[in-house]
N, C-alpha and C. Protein backbone atom coordinates (compact mmCIF):
# COMPACT_ATOMS: atom_id res chain seq x y z
N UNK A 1 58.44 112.85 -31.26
CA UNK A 1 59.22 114.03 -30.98
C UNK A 1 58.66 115.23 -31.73
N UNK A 2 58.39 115.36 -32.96
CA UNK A 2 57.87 116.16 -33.78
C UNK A 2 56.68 116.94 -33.05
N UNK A 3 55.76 115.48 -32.50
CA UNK A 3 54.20 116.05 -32.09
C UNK A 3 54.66 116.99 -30.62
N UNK A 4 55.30 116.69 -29.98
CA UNK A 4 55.79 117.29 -28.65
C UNK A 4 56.26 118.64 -28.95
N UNK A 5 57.24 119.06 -29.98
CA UNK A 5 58.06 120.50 -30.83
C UNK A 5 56.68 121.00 -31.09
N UNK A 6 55.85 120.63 -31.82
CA UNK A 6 54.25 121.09 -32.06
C UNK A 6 53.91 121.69 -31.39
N UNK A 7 53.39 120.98 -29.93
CA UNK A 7 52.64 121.41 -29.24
C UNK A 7 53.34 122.37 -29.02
N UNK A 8 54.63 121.76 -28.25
CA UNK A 8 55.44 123.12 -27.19
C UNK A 8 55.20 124.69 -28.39
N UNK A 9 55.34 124.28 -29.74
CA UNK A 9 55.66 125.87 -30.62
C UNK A 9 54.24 126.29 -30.45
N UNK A 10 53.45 125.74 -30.82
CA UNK A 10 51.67 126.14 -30.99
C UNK A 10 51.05 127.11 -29.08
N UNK A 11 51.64 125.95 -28.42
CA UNK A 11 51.42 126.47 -26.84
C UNK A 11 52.10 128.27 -26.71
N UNK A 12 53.43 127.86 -27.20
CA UNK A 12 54.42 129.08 -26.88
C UNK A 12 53.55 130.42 -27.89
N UNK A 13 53.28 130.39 -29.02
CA UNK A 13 52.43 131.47 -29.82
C UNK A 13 51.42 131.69 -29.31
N UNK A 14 50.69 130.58 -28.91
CA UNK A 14 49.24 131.05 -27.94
C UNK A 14 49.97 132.30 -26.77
N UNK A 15 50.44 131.55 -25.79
CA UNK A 15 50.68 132.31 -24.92
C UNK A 15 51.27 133.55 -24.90
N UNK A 16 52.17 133.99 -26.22
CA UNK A 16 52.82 135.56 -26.53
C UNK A 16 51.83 136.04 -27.10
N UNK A 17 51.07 135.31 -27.61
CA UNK A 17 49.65 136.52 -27.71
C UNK A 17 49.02 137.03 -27.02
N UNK A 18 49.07 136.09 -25.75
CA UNK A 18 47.96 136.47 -24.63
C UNK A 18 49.07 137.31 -23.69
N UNK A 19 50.24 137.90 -24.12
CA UNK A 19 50.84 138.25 -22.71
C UNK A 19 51.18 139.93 -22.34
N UNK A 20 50.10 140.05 -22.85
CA UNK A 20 50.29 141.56 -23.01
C UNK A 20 50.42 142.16 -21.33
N UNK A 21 51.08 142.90 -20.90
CA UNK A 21 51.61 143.44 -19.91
C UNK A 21 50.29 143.92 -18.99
N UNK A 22 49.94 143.06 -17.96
CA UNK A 22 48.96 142.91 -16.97
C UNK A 22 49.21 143.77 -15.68
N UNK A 23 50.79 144.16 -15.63
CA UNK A 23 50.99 144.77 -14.12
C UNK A 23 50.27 146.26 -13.67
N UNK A 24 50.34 145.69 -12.32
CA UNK A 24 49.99 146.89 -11.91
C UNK A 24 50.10 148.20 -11.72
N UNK A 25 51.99 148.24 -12.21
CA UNK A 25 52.41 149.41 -12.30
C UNK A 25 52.09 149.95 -13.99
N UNK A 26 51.86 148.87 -14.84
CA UNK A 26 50.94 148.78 -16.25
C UNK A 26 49.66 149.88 -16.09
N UNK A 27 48.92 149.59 -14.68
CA UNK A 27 47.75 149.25 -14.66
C UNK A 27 47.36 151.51 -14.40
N UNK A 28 48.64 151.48 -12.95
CA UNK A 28 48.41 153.23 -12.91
C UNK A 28 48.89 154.08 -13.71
N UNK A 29 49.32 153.40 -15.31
CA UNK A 29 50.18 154.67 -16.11
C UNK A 29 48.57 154.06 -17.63
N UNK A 30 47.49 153.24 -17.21
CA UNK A 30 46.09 153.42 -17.77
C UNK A 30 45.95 154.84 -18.75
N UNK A 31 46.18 155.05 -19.62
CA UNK A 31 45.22 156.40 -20.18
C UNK A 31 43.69 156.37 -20.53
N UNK A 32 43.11 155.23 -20.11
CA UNK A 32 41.86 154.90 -20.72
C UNK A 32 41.02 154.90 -19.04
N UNK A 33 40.35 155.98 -18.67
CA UNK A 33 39.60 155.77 -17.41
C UNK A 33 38.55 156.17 -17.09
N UNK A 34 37.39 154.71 -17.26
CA UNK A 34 35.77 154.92 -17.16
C UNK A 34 35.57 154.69 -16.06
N UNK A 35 34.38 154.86 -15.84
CA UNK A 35 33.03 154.47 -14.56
C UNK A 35 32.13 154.02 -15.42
N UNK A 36 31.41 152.84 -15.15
CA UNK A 36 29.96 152.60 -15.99
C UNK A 36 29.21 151.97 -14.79
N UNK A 37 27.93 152.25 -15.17
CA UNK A 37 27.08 151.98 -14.45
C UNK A 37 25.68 151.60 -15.33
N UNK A 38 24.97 150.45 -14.51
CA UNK A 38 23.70 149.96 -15.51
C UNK A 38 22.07 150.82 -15.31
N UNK A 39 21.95 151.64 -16.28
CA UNK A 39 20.89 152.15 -16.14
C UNK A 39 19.38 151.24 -16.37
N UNK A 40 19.39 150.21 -16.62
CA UNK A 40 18.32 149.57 -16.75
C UNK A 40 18.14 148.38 -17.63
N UNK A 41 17.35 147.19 -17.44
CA UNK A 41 17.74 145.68 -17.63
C UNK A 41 16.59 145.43 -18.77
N UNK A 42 17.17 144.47 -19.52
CA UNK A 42 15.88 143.96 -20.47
C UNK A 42 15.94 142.31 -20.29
N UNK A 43 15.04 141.37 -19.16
CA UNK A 43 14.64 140.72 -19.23
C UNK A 43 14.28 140.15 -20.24
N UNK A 44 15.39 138.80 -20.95
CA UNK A 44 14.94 138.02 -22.04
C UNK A 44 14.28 136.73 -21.84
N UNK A 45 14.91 136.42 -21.21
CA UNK A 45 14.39 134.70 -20.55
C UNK A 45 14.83 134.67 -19.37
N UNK A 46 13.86 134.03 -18.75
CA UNK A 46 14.54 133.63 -17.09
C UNK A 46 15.08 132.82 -17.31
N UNK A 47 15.99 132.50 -16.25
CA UNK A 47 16.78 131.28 -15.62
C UNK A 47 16.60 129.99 -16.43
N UNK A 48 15.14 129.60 -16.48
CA UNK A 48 15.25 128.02 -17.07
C UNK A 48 14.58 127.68 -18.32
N UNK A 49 15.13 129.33 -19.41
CA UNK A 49 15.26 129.82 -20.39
C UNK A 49 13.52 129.79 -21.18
N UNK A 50 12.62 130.29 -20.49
CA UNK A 50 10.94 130.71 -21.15
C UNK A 50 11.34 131.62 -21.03
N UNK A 51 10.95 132.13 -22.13
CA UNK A 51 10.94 133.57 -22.53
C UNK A 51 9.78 134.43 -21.88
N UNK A 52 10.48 135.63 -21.95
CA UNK A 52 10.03 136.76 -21.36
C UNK A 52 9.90 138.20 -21.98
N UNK A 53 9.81 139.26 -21.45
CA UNK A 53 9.83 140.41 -21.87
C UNK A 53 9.66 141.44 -21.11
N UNK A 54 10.71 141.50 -19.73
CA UNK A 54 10.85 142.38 -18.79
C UNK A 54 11.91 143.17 -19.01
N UNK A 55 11.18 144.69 -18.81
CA UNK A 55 12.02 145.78 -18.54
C UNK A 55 12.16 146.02 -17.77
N UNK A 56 13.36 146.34 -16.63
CA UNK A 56 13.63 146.88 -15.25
C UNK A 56 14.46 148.33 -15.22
N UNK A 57 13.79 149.21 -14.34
CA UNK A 57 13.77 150.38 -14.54
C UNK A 57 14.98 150.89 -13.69
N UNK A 58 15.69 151.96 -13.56
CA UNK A 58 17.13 152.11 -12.65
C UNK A 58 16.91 151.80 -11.38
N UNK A 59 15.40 153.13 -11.16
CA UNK A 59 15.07 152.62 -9.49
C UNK A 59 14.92 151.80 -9.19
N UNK A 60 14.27 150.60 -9.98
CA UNK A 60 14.09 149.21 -9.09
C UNK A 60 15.70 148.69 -9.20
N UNK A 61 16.40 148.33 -9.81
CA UNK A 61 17.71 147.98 -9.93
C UNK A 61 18.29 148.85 -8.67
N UNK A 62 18.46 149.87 -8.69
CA UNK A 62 19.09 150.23 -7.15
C UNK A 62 18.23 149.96 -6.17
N UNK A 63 17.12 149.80 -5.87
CA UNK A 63 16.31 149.71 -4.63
C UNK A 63 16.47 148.23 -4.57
N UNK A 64 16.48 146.95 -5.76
CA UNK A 64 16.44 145.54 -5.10
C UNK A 64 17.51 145.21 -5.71
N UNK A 65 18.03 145.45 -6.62
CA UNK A 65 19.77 144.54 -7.13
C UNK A 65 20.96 145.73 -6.83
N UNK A 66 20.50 146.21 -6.17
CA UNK A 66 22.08 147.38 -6.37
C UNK A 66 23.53 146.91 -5.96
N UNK A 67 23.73 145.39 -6.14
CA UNK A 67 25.11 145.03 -6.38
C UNK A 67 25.28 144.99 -8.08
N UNK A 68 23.97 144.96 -8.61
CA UNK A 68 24.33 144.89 -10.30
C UNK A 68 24.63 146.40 -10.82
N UNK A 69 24.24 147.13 -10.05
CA UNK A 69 24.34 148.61 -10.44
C UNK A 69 25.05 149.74 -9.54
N UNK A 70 25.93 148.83 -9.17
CA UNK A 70 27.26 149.60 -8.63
C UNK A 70 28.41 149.86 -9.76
N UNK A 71 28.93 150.61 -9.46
CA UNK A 71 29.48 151.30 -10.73
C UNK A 71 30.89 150.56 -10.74
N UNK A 72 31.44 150.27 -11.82
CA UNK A 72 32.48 149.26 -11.99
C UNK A 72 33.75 150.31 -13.36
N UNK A 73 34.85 150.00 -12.42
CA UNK A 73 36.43 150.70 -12.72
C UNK A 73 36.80 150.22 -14.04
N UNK A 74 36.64 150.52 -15.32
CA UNK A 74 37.71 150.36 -16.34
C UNK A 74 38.62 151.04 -17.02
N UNK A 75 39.63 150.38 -16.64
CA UNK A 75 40.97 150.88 -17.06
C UNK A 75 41.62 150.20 -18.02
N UNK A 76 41.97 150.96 -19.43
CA UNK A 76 42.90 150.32 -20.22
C UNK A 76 44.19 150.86 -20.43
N UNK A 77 45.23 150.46 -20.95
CA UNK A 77 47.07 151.02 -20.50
C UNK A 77 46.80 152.15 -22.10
N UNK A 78 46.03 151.77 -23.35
CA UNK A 78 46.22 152.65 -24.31
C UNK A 78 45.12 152.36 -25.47
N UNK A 79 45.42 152.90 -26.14
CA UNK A 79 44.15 152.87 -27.63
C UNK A 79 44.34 152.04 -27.92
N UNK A 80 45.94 150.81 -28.11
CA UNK A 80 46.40 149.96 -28.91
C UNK A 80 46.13 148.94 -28.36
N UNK A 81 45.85 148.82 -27.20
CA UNK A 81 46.11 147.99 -26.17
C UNK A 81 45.00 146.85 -25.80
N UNK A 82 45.34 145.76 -25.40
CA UNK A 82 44.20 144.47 -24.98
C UNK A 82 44.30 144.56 -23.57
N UNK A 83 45.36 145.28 -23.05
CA UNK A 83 45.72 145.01 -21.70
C UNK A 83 44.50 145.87 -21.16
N UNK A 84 44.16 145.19 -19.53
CA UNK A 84 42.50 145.96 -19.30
C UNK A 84 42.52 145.42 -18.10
N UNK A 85 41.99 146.71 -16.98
CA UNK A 85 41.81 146.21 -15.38
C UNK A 85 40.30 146.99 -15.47
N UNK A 86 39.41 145.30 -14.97
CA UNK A 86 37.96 145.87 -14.20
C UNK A 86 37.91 145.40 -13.27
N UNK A 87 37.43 146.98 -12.03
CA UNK A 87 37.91 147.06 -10.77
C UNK A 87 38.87 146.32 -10.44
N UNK A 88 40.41 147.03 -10.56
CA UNK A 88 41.91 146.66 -10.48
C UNK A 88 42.20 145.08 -10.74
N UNK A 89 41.55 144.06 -11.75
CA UNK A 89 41.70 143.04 -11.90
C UNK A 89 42.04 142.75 -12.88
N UNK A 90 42.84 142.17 -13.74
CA UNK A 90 43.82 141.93 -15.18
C UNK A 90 42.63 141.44 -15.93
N UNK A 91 42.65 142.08 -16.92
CA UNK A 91 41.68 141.62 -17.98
C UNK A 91 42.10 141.73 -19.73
N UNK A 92 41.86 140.66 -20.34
CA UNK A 92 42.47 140.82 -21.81
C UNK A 92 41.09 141.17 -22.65
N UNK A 93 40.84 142.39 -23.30
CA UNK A 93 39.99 143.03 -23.90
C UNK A 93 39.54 141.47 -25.16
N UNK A 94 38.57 141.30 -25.79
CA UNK A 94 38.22 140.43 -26.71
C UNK A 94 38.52 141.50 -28.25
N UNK A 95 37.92 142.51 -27.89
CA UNK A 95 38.48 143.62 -29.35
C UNK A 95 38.68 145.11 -28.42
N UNK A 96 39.37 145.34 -28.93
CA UNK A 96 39.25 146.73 -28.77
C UNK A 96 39.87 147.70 -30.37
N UNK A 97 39.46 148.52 -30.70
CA UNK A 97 39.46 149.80 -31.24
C UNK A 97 39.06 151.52 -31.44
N UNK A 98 39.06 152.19 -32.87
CA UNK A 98 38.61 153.54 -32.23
C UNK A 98 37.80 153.61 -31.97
N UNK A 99 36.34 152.39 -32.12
CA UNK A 99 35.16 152.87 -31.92
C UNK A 99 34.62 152.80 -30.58
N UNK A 100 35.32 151.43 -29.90
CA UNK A 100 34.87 150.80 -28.69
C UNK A 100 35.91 149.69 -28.26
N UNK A 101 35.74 148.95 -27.32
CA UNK A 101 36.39 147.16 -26.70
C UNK A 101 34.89 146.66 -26.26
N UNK A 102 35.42 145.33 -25.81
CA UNK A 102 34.75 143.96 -25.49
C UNK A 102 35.08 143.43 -24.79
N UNK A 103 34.48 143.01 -24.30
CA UNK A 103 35.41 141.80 -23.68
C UNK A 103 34.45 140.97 -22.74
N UNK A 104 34.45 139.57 -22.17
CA UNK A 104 33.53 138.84 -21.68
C UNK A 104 34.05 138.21 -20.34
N UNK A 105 33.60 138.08 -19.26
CA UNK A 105 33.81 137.44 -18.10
C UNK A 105 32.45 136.81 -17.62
N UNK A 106 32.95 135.84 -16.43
CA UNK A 106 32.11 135.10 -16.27
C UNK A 106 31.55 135.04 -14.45
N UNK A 107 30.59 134.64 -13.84
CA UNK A 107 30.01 135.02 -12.46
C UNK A 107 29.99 133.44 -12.17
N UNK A 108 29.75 133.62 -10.95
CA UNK A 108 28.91 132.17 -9.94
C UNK A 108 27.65 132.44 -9.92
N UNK A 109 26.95 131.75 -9.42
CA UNK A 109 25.40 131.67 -10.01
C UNK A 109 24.89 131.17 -8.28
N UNK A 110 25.47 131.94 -6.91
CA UNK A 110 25.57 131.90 -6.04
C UNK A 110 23.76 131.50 -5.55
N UNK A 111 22.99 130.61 -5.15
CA UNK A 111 22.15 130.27 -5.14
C UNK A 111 21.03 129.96 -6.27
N UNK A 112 21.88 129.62 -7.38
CA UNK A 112 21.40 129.23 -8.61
C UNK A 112 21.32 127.26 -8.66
N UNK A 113 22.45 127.21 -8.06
CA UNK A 113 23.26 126.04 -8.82
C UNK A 113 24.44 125.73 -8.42
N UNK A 114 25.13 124.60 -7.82
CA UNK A 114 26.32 124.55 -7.74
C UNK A 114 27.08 123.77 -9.15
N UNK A 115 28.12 124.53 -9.85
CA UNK A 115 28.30 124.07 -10.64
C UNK A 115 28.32 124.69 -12.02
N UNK A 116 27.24 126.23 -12.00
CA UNK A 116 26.87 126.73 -13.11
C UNK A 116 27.21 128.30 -13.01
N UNK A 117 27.61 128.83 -13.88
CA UNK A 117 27.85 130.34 -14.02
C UNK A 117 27.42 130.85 -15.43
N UNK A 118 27.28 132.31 -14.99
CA UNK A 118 26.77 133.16 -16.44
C UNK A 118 28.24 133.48 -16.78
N UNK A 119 27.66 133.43 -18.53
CA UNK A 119 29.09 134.74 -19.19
C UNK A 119 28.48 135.90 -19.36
N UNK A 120 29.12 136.50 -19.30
CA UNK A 120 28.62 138.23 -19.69
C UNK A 120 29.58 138.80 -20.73
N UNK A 121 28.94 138.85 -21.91
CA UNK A 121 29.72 139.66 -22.79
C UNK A 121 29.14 141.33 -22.65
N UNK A 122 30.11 142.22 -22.87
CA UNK A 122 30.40 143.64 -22.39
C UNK A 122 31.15 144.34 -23.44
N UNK A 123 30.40 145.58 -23.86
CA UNK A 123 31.14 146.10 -25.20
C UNK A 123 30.62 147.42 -24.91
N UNK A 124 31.73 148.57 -24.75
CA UNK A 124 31.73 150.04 -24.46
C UNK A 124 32.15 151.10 -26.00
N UNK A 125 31.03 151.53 -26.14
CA UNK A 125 31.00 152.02 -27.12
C UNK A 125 31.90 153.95 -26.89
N UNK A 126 33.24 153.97 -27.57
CA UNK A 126 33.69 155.45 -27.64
C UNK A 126 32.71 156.80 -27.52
N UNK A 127 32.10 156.42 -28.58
CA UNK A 127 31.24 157.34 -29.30
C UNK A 127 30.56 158.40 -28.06
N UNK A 128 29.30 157.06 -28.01
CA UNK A 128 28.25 157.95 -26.70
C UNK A 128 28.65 157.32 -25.50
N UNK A 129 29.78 156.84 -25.40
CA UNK A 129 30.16 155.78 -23.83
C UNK A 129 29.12 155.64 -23.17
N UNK A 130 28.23 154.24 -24.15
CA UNK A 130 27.08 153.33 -23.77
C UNK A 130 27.90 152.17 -23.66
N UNK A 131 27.23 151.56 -23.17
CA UNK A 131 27.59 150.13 -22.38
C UNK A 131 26.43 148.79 -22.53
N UNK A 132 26.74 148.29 -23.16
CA UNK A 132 25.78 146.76 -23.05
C UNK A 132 26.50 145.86 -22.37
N UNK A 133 25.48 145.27 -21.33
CA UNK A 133 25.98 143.87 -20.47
C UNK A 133 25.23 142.48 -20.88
N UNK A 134 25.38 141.36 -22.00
CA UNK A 134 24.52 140.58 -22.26
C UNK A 134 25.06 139.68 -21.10
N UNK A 135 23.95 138.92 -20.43
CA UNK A 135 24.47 138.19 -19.80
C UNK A 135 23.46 136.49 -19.92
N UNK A 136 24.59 135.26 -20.08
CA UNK A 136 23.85 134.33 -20.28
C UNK A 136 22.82 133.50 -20.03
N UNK A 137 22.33 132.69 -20.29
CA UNK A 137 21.82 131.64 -19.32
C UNK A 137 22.68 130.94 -18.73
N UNK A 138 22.33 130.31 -17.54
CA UNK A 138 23.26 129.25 -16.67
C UNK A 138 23.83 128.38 -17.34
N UNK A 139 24.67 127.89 -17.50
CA UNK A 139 25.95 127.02 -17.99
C UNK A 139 26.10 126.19 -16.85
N UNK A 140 27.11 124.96 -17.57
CA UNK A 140 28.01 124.28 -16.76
C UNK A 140 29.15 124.69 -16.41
N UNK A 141 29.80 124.88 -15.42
CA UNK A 141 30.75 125.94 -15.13
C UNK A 141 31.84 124.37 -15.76
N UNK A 142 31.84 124.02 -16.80
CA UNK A 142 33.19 123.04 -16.90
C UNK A 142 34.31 122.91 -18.41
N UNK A 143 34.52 122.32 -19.10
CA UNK A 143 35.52 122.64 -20.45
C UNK A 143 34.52 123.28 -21.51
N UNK A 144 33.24 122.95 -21.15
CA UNK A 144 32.24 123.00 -22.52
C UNK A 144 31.92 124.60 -22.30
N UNK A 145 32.04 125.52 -21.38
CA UNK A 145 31.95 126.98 -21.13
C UNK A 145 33.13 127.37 -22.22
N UNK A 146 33.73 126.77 -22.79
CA UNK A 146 34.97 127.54 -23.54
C UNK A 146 34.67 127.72 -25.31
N UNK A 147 33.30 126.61 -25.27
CA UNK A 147 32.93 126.48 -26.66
C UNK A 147 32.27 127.88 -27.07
N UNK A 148 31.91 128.58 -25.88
CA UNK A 148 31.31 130.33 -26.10
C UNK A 148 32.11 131.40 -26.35
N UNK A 149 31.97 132.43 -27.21
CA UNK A 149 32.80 133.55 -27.34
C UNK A 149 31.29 133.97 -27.92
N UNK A 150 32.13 135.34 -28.25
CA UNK A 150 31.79 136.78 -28.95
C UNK A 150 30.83 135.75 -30.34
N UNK A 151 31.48 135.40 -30.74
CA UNK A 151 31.29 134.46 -32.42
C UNK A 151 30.32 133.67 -31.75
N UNK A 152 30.01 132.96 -30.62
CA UNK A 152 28.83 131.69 -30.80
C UNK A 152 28.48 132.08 -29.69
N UNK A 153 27.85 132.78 -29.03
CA UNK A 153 26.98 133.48 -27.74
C UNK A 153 26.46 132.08 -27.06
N UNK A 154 26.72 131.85 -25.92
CA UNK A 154 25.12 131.26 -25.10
C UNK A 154 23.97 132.04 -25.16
N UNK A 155 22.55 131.48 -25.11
CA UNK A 155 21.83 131.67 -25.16
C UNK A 155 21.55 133.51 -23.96
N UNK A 156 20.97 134.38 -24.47
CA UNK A 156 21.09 135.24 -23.57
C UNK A 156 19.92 135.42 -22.72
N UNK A 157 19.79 135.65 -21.72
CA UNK A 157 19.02 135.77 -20.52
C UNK A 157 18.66 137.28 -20.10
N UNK A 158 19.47 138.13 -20.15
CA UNK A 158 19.05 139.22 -19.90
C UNK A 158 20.37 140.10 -20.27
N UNK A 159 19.55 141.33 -20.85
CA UNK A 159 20.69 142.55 -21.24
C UNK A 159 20.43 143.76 -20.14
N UNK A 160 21.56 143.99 -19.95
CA UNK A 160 22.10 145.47 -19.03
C UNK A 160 22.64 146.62 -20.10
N UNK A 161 21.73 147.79 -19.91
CA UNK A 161 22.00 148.59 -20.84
C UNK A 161 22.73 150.43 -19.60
N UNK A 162 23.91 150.52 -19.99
CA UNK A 162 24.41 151.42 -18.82
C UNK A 162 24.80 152.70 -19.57
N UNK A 163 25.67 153.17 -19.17
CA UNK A 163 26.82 154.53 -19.78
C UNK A 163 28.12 154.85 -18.84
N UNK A 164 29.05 155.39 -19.48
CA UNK A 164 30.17 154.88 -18.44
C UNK A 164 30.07 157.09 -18.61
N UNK A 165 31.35 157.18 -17.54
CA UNK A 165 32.46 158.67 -17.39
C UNK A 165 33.67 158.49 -17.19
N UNK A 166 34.26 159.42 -18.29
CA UNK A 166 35.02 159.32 -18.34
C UNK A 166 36.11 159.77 -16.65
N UNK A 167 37.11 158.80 -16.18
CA UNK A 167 37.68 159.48 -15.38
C UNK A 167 39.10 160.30 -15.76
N UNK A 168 39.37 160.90 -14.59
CA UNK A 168 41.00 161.60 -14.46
C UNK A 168 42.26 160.68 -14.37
């Protein structure tokens, strides 16, 4: 009985941490409203992690990847706030403060692999609203993807270096 009160109390604190107000009517009273976009890639390792040392320049990024360099919506509800929509989708910031936020999501690896996805950790700096996109090597898309954060990175594969504007 004890171990069951445990869990249920330990579960219940997890989850009021994580429940910071996601709605959408949350989402249009935002005071925090960027555009970022990736001005150019630094090739670390390919795919089946040999290293490398490619730079990719904007024009080639819009002329052959320009789904990576379409410009992407962030919205946060306040300065204080974890609560966070990229392109209108609920997102819980990893840090945020006066200087900048964080925060990490993860892709399909859509003719990579069935089975495997990148994380992308993402951190927007106040200051000069620069933007870094690290994004991983391929993973197992399964429980062992959870052993990664901010604190123990997967191995990184390539960085996206952007700048956001501010919106209205």
């Amino acid at each position: 009985m004890k171990k069951l009160f445990s869990t249920i109390l330990v579960l219940g604190l997890l989850l009021s941490g994580c429940s910071e107000n996601k709605s959408e009517s949350n989402r249009k009273k935002s005071t925090i409203k960027l555009s970022c976009v990736m001005k150019k890639a630094h090739v670390v390792k390919k795919f089946d992690g040999t290293d490398v040392d490619i730079w990719i320049d904007e024009k080639y990024l819009k002329e052959n990847l320009s789904e990576l360099v379409r410009p992407i919506i962030i919205e946060i509800f306040d300065k204080g706030s974890h609560a966070s929509w990229i392109d209108t989708q609920p997102n819980l910031l990893h840090s945020h403060n006066e200087q900048g936020f964080s925060y990490m999501n993860e892709s399909n690896t859509s003719g990579q692999g069935k089975g495997l996805i990148n994380l992308h950790y993402i951190s927007v700096d106040y200051k000069n609203l620069k933007f870094i996109n690290e994004m991983s090597l391929l993973i197992k898309n399964d429980d062992s993807k959870y052993e990664f954060g901010f604190q123990n990175k997967a191995k990184i594969s390539t960085i996206g270096y952007g700048s956001c504007d501010r919106l209205k």
